[in-house]
C-alpha atoms as a PDB file:
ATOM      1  CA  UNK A   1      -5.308   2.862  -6.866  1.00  0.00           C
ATOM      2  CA  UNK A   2      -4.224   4.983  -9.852  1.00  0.00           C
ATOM      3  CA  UNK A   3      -7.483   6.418 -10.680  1.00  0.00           C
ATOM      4  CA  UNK A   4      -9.882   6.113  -7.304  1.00  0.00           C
ATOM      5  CA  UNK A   5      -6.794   7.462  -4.850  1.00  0.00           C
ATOM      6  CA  UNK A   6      -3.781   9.481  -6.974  1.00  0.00           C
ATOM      7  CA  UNK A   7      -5.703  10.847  -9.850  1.00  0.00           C
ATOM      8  CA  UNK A   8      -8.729  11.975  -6.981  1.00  0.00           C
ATOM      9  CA  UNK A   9      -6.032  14.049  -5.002  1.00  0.00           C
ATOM     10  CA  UNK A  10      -3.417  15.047  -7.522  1.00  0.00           C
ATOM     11  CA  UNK A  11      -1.943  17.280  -5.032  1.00  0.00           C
ATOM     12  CA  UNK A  12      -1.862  15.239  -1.953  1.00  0.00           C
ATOM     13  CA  UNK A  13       1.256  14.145   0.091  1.00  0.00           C
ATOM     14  CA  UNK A  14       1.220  10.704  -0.536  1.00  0.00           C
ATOM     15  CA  UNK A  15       3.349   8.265  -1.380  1.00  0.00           C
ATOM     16  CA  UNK A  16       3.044   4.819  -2.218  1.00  0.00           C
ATOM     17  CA  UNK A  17       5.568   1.978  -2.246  1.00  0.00           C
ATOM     18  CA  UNK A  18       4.182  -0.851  -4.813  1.00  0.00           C
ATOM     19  CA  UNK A  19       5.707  -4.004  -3.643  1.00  0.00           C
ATOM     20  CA  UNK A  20       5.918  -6.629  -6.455  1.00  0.00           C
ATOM     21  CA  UNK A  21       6.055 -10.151  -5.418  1.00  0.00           C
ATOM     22  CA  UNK A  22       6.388 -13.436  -7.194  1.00  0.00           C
ATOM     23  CA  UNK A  23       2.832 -15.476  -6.457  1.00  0.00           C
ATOM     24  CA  UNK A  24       1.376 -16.232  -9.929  1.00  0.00           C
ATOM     25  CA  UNK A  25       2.683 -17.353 -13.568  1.00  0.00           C
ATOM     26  CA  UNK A  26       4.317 -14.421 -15.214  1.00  0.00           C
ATOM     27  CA  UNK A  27       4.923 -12.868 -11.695  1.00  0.00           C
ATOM     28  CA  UNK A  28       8.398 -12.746 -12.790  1.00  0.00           C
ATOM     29  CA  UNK A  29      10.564  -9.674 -12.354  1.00  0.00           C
ATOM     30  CA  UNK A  30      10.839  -9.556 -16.729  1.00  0.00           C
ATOM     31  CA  UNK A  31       6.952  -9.155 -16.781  1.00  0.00           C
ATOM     32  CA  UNK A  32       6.021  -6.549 -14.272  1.00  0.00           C
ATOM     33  CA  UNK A  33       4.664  -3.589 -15.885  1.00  0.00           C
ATOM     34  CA  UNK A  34       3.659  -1.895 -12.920  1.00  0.00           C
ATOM     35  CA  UNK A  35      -0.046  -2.101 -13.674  1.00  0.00           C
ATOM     36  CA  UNK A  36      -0.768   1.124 -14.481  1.00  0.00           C
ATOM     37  CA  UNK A  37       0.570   3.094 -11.872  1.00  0.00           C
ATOM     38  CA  UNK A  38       2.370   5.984 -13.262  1.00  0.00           C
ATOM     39  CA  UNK A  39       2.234   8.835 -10.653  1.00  0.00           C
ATOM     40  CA  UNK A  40       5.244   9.904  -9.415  1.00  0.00           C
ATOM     41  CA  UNK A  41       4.343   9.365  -5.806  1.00  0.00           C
ATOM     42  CA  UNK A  42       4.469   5.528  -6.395  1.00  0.00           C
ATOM     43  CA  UNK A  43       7.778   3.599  -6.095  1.00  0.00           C
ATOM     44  CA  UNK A  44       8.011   0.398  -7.239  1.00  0.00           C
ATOM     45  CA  UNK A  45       9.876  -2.471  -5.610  1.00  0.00           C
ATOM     46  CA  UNK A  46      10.548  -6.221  -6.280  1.00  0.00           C
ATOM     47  CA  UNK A  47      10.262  -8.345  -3.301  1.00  0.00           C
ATOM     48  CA  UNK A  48      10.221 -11.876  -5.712  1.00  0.00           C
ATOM     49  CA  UNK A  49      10.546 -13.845  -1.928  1.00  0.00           C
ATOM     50  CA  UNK A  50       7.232 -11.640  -0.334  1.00  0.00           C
ATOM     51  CA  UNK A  51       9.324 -10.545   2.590  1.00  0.00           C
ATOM     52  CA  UNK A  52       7.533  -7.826   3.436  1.00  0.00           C
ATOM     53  CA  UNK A  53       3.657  -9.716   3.064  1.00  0.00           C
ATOM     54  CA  UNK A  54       4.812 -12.740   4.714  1.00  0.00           C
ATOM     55  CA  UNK A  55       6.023 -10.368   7.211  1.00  0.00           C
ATOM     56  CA  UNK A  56       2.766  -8.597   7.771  1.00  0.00           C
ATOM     57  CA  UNK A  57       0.681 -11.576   7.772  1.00  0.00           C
ATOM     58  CA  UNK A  58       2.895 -12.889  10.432  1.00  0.00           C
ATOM     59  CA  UNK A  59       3.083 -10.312  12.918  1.00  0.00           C
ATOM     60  CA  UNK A  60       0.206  -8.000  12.531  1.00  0.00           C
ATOM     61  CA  UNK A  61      -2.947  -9.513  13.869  1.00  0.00           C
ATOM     62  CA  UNK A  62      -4.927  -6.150  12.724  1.00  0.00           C
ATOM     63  CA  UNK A  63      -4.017  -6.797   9.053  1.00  0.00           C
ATOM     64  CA  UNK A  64      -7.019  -7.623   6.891  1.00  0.00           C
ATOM     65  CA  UNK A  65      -4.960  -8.308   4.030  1.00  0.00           C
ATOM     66  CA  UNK A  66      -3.399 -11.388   2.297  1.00  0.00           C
ATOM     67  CA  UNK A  67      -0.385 -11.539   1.550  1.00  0.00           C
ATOM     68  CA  UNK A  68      -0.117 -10.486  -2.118  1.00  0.00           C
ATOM     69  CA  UNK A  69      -2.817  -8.139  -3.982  1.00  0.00           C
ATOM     70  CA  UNK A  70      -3.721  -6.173  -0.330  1.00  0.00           C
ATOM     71  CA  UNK A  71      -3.079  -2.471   0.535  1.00  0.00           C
ATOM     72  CA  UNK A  72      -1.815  -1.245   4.302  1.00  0.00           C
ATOM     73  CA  UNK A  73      -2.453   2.541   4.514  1.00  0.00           C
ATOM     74  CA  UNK A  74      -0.445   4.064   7.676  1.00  0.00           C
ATOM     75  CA  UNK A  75      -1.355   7.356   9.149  1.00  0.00           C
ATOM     76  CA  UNK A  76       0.762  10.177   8.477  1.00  0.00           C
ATOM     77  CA  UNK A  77       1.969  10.479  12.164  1.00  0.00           C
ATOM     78  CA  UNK A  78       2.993   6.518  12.290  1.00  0.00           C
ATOM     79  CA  UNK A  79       5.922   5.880  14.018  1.00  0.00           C
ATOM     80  CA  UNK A  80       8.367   3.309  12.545  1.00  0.00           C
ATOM     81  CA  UNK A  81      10.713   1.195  14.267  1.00  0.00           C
ATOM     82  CA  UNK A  82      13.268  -1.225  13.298  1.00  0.00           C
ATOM     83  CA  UNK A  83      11.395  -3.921  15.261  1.00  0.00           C
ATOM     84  CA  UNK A  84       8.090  -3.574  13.768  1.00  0.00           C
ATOM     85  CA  UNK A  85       6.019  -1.019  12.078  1.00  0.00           C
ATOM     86  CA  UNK A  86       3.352   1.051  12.910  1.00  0.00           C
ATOM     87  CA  UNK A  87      -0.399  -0.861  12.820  1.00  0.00           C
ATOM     88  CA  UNK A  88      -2.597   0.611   9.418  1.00  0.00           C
ATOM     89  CA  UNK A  89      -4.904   2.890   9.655  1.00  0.00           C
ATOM     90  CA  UNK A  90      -7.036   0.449   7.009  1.00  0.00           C
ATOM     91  CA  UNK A  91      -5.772  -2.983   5.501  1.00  0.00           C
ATOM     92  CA  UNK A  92      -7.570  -5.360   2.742  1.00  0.00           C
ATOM     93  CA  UNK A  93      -7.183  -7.524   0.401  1.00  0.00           C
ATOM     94  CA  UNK A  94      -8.130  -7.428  -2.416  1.00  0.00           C
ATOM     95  CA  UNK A  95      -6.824  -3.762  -3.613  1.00  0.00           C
ATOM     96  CA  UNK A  96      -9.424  -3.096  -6.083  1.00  0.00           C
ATOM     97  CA  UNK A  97     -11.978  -5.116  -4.085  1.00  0.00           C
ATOM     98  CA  UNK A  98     -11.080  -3.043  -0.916  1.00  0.00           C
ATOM     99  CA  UNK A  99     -11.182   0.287  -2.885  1.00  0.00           C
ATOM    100  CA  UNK A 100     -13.826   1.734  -1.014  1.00  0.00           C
ATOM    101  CA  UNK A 101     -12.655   1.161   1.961  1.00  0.00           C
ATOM    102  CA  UNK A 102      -9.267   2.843   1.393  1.00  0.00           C
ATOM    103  CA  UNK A 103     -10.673   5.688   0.118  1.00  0.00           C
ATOM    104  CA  UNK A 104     -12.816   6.154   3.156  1.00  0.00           C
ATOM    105  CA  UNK A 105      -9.872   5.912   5.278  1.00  0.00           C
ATOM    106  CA  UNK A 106      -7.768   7.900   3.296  1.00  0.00           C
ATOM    107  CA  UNK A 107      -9.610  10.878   3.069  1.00  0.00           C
ATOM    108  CA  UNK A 108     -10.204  12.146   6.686  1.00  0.00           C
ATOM    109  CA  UNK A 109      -6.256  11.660   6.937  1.00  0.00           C
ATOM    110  CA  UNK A 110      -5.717  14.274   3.667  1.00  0.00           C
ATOM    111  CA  UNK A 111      -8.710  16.694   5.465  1.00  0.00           C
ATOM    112  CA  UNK A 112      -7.138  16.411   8.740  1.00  0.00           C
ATOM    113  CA  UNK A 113      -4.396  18.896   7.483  1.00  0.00           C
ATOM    114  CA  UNK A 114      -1.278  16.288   8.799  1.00  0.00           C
ATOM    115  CA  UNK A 115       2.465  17.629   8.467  1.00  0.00           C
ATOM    116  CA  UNK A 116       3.592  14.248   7.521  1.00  0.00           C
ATOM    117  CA  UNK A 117       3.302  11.928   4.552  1.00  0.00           C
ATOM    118  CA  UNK A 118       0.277   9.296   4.791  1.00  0.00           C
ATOM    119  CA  UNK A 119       1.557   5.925   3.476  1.00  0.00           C
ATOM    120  CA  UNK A 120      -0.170   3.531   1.543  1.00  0.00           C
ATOM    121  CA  UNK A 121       1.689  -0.075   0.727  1.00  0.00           C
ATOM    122  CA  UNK A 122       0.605  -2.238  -1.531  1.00  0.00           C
ATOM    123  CA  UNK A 123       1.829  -6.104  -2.298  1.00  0.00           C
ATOM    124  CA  UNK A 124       1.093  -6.685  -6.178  1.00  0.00           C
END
């Protein structure tokens, strides 16, 4: 993410909300170290209970992610709701292993001159 999205378009609107979850050994809050994603377009949050991938899993059919390690990139014109959110442009799982096709979708959305922010979430 750091180096084949954010470092490829240093100037784009983006923003991306790393959600941290607790899946693995040393998936602890203590011994996240954010994994190399520095730019300041990133936020980082804990979700140690994976509300937000069980969530997704649960009530987006059109997800192609897991839930942990998987990306959900929303268009920039997504409408959010308090019931549900908006369906992703692209979804997969795993983020590295699905770094092509983010990229692919990402990039007609940054050439498409959109007012709004595109949104790419991530479950680490």
């Amino acid at each position: 993410m750091q180096h084949n999205v954010l470092e490829r378009y240093p100037t784009a609107p983006l923003h991306v909300y790393a959600i941290w979850t607790d899946k693995r050994f040393f998936d602890s809050r203590d011994q996240w170290d954010a994994a190399g994603l520095v730019d300041r377009r990133v936020s980082h949050l804990w979700d140690g209970d994976d509300i937000a991938g069980d969530w997704l899993v649960g009530h987006d059919p059109g997800f192609r992610g897991g839930d942990w390690d998987a990306y959900a990139l929303f268009r920039p014109d997504a409408k959010w709701t308090a019931s549900s959110p908006p369906r992703p442009a692209s979804s997969g799982s795993t983020v590295i292993g699905s770094i092509g096709d983010l990229t692919a979708a990402i990039g007609p959305l940054l050439t498409a001159g959109a007012a709004a922010v595109p949104r790419s979430t991530m479950a680490g």
